[in-house]
N, C-alpha and C. Protein backbone atom coordinates (compact mmCIF):
# COMPACT_ATOMS: atom_id res chain seq x y z
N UNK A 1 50.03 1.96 -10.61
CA UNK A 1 48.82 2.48 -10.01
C UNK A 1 47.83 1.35 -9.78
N UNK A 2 47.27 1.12 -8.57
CA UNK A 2 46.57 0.19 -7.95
C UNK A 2 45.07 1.24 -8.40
N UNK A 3 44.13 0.21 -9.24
CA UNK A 3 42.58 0.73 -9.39
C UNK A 3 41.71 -0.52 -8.58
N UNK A 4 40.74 0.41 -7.91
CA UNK A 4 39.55 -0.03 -6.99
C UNK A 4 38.20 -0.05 -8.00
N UNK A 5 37.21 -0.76 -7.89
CA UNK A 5 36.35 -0.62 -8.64
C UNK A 5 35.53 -0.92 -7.80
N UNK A 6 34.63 -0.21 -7.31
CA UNK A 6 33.50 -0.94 -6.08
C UNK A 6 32.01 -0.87 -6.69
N UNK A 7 30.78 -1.78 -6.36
CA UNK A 7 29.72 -1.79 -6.52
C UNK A 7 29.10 -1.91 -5.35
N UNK A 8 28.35 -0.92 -4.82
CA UNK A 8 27.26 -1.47 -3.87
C UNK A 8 25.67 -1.74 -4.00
N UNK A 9 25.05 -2.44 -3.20
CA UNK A 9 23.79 -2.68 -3.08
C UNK A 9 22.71 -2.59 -1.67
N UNK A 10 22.09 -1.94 -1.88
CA UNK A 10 21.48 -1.57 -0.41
C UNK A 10 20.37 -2.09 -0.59
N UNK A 11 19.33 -2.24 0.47
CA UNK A 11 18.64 -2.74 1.02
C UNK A 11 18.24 -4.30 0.48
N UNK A 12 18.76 -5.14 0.97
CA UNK A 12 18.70 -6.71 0.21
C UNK A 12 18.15 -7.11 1.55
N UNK A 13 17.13 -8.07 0.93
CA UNK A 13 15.95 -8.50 1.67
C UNK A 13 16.85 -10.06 2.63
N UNK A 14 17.91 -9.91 3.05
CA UNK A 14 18.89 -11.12 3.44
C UNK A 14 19.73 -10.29 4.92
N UNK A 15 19.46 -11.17 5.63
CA UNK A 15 19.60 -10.88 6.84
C UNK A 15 21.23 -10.84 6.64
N UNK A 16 21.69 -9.51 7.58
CA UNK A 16 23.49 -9.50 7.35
C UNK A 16 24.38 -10.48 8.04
N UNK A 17 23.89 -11.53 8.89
CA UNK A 17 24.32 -12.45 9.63
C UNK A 17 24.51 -13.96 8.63
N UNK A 18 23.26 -14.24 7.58
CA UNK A 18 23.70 -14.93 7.20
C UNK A 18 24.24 -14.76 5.63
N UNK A 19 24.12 -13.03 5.04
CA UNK A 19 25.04 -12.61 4.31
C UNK A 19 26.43 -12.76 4.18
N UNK A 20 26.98 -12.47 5.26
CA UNK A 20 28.50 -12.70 5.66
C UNK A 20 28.91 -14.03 6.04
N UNK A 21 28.19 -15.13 6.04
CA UNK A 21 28.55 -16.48 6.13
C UNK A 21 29.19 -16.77 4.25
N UNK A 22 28.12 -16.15 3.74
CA UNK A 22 28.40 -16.24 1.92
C UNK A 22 29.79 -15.16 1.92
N UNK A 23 29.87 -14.37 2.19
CA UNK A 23 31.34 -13.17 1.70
C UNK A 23 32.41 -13.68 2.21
N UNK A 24 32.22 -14.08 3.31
CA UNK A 24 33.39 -14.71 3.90
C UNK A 24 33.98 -15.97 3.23
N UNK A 25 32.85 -16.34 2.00
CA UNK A 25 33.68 -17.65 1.12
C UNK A 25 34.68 -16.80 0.00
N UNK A 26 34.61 -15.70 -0.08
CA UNK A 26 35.05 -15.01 -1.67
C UNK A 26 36.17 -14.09 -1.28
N UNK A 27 36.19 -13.64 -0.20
CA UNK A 27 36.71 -12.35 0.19
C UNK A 27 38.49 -13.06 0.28
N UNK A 28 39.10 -12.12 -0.83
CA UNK A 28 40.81 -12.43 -0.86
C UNK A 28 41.51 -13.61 -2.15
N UNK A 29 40.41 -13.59 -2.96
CA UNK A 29 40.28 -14.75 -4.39
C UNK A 29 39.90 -14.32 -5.40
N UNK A 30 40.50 -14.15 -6.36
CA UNK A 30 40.68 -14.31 -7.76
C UNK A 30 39.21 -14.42 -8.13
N UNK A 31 38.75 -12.98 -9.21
CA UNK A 31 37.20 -12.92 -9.57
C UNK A 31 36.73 -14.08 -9.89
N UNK A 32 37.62 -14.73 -10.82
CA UNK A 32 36.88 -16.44 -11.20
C UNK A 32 36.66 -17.33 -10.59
N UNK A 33 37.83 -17.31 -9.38
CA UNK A 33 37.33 -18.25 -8.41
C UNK A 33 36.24 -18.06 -7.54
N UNK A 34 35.94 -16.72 -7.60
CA UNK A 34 35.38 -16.34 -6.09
C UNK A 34 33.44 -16.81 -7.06
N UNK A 35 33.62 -16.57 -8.64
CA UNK A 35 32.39 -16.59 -9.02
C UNK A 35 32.64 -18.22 -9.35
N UNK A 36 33.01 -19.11 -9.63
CA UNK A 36 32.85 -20.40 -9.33
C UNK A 36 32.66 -21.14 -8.16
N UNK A 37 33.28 -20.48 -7.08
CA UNK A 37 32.57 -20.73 -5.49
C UNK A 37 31.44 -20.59 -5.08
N UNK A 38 31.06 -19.32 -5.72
CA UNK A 38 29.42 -18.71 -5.57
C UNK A 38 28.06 -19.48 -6.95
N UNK A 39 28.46 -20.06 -7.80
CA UNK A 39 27.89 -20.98 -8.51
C UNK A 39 27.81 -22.07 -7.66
N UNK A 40 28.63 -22.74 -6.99
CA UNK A 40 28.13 -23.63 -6.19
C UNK A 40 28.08 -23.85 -4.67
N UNK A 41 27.67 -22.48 -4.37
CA UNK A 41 27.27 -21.67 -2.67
C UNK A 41 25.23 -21.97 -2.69
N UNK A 42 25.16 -22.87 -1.98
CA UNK A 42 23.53 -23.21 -1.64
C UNK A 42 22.93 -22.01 -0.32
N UNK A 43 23.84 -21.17 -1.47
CA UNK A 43 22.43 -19.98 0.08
C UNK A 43 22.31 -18.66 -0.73
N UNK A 44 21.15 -18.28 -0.18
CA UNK A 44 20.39 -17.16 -0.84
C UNK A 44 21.29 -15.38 -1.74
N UNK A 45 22.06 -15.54 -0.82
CA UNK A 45 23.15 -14.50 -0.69
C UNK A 45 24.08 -14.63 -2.29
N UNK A 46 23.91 -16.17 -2.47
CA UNK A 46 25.21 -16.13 -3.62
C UNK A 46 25.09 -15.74 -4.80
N UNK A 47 24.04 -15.86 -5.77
CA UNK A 47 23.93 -15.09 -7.00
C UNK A 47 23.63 -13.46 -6.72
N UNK A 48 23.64 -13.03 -5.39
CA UNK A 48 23.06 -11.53 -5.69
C UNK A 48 24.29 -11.14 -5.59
N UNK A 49 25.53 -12.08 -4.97
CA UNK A 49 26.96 -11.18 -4.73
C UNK A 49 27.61 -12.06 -6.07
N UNK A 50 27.53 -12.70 -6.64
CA UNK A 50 27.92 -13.29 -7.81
C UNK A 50 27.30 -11.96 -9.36
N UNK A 51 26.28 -11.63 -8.87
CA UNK A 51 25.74 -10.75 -9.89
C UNK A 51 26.21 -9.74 -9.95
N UNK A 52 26.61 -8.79 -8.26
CA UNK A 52 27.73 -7.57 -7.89
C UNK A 52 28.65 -7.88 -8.31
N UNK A 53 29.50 -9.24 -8.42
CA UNK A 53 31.08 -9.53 -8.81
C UNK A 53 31.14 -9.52 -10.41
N UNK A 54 30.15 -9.90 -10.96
CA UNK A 54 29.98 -9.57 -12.79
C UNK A 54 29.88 -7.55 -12.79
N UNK A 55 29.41 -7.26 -12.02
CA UNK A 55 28.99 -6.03 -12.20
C UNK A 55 30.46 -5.51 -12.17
N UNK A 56 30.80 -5.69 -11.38
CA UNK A 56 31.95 -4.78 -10.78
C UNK A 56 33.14 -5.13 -11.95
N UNK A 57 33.27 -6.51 -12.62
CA UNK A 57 34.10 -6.83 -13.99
C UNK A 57 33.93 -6.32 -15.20
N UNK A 58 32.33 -5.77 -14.94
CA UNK A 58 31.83 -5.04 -16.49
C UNK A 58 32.44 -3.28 -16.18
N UNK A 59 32.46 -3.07 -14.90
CA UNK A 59 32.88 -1.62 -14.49
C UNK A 59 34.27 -1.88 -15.17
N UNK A 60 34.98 -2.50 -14.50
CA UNK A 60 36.25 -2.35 -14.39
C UNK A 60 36.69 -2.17 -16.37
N UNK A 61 35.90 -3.14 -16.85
CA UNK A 61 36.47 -3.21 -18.61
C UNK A 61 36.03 -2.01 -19.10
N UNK A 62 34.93 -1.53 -18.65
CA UNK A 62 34.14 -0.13 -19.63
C UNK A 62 34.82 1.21 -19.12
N UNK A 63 35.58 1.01 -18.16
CA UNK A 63 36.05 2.48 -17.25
C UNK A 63 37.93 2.72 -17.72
N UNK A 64 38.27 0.94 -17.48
CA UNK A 64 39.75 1.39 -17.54
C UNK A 64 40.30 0.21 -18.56
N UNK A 65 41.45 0.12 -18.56
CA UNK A 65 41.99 -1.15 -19.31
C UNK A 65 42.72 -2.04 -18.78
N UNK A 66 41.53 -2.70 -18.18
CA UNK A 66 42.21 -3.58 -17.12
C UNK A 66 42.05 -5.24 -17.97
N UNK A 67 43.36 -6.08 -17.21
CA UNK A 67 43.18 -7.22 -17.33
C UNK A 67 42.43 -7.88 -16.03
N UNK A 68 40.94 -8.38 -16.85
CA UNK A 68 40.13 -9.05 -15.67
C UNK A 68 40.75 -10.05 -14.85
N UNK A 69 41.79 -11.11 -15.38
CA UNK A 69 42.15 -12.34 -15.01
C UNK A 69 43.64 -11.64 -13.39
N UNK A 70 43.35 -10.40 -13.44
CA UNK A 70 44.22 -10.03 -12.75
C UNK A 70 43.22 -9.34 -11.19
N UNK A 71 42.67 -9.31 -11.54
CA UNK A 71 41.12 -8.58 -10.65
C UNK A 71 41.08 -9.99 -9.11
N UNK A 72 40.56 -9.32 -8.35
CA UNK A 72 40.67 -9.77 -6.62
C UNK A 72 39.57 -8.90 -6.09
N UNK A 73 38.91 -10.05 -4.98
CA UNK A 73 38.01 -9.36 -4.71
C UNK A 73 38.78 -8.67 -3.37
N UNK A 74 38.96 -7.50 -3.03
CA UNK A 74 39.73 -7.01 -2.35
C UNK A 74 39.37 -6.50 -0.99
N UNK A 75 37.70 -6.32 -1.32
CA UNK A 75 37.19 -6.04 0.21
C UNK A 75 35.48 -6.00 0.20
N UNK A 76 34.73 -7.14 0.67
CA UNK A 76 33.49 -7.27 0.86
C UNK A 76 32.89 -6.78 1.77
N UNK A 77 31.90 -5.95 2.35
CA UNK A 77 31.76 -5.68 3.42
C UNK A 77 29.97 -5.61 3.50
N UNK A 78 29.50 -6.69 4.71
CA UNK A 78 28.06 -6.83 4.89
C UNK A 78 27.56 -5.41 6.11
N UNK A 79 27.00 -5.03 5.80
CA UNK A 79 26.35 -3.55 7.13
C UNK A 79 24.91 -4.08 7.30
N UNK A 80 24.46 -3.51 8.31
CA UNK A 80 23.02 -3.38 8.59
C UNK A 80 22.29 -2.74 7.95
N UNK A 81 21.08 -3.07 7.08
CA UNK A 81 20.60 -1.99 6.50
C UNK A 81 18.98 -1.82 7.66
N UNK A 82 17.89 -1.30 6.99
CA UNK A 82 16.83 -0.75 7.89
C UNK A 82 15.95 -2.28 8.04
N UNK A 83 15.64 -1.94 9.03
CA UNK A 83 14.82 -3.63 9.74
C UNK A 83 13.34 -3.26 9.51
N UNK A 84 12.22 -4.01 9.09
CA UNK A 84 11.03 -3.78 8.26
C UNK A 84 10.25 -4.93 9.70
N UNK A 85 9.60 -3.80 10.02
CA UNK A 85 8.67 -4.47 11.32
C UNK A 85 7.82 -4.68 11.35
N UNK A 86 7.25 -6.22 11.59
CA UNK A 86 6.05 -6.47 11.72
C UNK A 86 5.35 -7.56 12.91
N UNK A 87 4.00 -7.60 12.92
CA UNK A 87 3.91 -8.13 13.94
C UNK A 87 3.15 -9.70 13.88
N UNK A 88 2.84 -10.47 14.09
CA UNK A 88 2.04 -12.06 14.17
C UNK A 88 1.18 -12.25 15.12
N UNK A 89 -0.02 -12.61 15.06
CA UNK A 89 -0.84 -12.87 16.16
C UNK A 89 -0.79 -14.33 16.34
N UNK A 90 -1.01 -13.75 17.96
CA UNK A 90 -0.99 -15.02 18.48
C UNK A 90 -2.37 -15.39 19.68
N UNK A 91 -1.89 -16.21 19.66
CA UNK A 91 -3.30 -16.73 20.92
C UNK A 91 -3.41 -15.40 22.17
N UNK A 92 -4.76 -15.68 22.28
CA UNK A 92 -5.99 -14.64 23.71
C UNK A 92 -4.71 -13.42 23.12
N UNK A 93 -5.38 -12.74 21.82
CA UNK A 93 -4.77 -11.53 21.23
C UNK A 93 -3.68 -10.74 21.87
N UNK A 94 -2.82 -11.45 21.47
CA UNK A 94 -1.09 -10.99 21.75
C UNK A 94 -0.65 -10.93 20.19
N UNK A 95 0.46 -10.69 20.13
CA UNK A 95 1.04 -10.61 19.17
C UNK A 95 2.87 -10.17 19.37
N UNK A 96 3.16 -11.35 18.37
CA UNK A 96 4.47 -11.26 18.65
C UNK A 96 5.17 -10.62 17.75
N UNK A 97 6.35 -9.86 17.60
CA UNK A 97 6.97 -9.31 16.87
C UNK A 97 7.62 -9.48 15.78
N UNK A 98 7.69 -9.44 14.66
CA UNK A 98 8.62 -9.99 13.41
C UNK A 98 10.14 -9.17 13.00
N UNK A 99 11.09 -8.88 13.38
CA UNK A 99 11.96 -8.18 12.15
C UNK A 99 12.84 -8.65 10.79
N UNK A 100 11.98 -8.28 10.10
CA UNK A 100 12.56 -8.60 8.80
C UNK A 100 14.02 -7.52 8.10
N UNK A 101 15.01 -8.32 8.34
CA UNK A 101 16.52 -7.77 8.28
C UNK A 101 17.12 -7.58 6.83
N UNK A 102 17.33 -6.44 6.71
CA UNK A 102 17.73 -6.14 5.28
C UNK A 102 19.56 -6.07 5.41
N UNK A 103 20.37 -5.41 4.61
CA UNK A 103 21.45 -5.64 4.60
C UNK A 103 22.39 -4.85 3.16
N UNK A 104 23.12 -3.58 3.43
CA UNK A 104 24.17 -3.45 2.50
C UNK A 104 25.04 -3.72 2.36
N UNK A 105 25.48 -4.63 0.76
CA UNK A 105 26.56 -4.91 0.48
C UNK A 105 27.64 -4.48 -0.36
N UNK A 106 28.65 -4.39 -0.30
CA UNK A 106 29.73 -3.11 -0.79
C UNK A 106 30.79 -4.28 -1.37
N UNK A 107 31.23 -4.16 -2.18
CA UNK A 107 32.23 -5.39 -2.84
C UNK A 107 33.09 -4.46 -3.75
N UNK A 108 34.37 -4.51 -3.56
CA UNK A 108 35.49 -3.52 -3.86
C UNK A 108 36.44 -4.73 -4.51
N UNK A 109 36.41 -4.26 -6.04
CA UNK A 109 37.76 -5.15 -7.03
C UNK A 109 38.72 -4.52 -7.01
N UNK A 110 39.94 -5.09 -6.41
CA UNK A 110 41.56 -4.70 -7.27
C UNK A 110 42.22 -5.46 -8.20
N UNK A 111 42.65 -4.75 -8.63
CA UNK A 111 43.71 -5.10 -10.06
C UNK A 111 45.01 -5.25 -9.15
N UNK A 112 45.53 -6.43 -9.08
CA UNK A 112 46.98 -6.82 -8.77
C UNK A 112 48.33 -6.85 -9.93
């Protein structure tokens, strides 16, 4: 029997464009590797999906009896979450538009 263990996180203040530049380093690797990649990933994205990938290892030990060293990250997936609008003034009162891009992230462990 193949067990899934998923954690998600919604609304993260990280735009999903350069979210998925970070998932796309982890996605199909061994939990340890994927959290030693993300220890030394220089972008905003990596301890909050490094913190989901601990999460999802503490699920997996408290729920079933799994061997962690056997765990894969099996399917990451970045979505759009709600865009937070605002606006900037600018010169002879215009104003230009801001969207500030949020982003859900869904990170699914298998046991191989």
């Amino acid at each position: 029997m193949v067990a899934d263990f998923k954690v998600f996180l919604k609304g993260v203040r990280i735009s999903p464009r350069k979210a998925r530049l970070v998932v796309d380093l982890v996605r199909g690797k061994q939990v340890q590797e994927a959290l030693d990649v993300l220890k030394l990933t220089q972008k905003r994205t990596a301890p909050v999906l490094a913190k989901m990938i601990s999460s999802g290892i503490a699920n997996a030990r408290n729920t079933a009896t799994v061997d962690v060293d056997n765990l894969v990250v099996a399917e990451v997936m970045v979505d759009e979450g709600p865009t937070i609008k605002r606006f900037l003034p600018r010169a002879q009162g215009r104003a230009t538009p801001i969207r500030k891009r949020t982003s859900h992230i869904s990170v699914k462990l298998r046991e191989i």
